[in-house]
N, C-alpha and C. Protein backbone atom coordinates (compact mmCIF):
# COMPACT_ATOMS: atom_id res chain seq x y z
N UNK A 1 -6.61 -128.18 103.46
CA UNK A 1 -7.68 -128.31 104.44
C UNK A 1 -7.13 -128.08 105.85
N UNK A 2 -7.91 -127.73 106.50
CA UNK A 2 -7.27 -127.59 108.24
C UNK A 2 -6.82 -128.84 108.55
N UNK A 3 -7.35 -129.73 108.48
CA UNK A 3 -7.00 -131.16 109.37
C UNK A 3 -5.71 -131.70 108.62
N UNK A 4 -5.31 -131.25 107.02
CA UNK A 4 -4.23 -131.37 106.75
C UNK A 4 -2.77 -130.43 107.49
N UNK A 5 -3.25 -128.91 107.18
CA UNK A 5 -2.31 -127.70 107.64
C UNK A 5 -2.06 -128.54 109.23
N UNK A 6 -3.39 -128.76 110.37
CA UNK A 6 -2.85 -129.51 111.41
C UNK A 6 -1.65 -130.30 111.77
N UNK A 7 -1.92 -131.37 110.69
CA UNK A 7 -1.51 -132.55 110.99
C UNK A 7 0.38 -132.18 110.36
N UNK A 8 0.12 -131.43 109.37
CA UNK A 8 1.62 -130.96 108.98
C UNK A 8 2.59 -130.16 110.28
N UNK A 9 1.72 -129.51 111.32
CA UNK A 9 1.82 -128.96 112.12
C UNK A 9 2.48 -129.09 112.97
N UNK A 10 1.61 -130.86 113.30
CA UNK A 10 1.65 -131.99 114.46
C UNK A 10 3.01 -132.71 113.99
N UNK A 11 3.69 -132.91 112.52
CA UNK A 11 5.09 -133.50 112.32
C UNK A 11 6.14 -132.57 112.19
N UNK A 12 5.55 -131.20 112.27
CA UNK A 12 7.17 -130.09 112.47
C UNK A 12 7.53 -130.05 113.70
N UNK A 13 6.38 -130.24 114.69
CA UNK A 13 6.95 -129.95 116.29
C UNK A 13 7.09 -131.50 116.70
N UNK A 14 7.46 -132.45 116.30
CA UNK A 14 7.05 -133.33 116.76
C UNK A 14 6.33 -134.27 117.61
N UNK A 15 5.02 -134.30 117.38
CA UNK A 15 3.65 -134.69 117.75
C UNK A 15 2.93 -135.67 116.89
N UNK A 16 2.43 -136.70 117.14
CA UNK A 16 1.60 -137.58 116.50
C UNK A 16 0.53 -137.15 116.11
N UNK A 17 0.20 -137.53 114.54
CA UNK A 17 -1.25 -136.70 114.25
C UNK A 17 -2.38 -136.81 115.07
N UNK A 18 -3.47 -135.55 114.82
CA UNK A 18 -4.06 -135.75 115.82
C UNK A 18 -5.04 -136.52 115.73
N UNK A 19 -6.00 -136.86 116.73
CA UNK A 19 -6.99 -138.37 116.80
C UNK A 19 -8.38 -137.91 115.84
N UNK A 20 -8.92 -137.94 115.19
CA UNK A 20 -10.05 -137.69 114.46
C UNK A 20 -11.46 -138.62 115.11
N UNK A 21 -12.35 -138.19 115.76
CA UNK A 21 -13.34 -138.49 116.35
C UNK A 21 -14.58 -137.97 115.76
N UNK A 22 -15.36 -138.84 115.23
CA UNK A 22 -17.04 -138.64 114.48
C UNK A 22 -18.17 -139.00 115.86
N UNK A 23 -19.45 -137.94 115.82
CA UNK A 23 -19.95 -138.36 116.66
C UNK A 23 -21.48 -138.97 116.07
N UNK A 24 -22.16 -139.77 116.45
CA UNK A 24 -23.15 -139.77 115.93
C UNK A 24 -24.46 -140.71 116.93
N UNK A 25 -25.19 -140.86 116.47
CA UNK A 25 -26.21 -141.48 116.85
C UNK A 25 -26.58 -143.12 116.61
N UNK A 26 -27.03 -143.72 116.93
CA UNK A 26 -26.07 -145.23 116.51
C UNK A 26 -27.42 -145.70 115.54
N UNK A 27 -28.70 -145.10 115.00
CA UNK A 27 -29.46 -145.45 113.61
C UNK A 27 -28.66 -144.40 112.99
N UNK A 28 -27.69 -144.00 112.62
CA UNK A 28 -27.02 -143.37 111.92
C UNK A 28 -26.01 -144.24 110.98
N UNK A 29 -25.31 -144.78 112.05
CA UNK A 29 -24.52 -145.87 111.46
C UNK A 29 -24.72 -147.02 110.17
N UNK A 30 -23.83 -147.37 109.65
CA UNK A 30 -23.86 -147.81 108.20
C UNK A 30 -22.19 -148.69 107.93
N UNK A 31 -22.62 -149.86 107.82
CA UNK A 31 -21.39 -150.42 107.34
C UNK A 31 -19.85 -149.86 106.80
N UNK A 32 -20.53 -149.44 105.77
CA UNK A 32 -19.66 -148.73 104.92
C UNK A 32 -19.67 -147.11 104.18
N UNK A 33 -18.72 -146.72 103.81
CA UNK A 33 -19.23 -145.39 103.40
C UNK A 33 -17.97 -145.18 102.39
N UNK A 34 -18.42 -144.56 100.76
CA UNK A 34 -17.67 -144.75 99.73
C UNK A 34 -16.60 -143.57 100.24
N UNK A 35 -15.03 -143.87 99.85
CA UNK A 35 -13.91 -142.56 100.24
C UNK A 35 -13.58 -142.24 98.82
N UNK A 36 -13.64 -140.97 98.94
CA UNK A 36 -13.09 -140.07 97.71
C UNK A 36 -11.43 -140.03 98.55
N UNK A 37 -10.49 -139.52 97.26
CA UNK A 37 -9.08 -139.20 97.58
C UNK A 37 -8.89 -138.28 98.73
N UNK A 38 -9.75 -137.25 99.10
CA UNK A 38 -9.36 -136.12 99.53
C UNK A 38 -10.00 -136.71 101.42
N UNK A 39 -10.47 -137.51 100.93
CA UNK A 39 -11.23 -138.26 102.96
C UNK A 39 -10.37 -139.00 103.36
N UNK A 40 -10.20 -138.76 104.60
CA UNK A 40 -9.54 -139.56 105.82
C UNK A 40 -10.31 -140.55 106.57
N UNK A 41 -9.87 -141.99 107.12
CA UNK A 41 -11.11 -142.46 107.95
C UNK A 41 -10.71 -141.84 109.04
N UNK A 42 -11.44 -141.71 109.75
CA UNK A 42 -11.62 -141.70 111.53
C UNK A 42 -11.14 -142.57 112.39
N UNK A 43 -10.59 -142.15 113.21
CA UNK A 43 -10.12 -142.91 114.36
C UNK A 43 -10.87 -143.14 115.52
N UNK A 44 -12.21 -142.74 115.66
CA UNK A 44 -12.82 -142.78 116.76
C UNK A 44 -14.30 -142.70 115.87
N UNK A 45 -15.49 -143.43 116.13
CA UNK A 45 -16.89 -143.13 115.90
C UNK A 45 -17.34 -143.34 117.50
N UNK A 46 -18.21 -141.85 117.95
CA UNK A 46 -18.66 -142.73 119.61
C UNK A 46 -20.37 -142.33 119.16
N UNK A 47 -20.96 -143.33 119.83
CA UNK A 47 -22.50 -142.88 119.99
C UNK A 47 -22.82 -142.79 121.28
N UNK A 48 -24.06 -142.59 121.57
CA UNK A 48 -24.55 -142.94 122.95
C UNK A 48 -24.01 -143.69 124.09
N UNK A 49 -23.76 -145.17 123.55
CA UNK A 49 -23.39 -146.31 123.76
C UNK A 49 -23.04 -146.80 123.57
N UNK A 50 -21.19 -146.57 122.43
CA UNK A 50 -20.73 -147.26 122.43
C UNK A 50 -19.67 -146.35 121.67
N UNK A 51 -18.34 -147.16 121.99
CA UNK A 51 -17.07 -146.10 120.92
C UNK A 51 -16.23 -147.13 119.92
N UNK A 52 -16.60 -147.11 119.09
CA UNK A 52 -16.01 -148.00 117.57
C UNK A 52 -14.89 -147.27 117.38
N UNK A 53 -14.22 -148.41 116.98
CA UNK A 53 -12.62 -148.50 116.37
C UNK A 53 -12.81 -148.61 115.09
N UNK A 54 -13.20 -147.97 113.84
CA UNK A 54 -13.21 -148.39 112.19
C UNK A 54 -11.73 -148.87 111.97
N UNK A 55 -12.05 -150.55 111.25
CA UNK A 55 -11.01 -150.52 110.95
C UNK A 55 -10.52 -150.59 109.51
């Protein structure tokens, strides 16, 4: 996947992977959300009004 090839990218030159940011709308939002093997969480969700840390 790109965000993998990236991130392999980001540890040959030495660079911290990069930040993964979801944007959305905040009736969008939802507790939880099931992860298959191949998903990453996010490091950033921002809405309108507000920027969540998932932890």
């Amino acid at each position: 996947s790109f965000l993998r090839r990236l991130t392999e990218h980001y540890d040959a030159i030495g660079h911290p992977p990069p930040t993964t940011i979801g944007l959305c709308l905040a009736p969008q939002l939802v507790e939880q959300v099931p992860l298959a093997a191949h998903d990453k969480m996010l490091d950033l969700v921002v809405t309108p009004t507000e920027v969540i840390r998932p932890q």
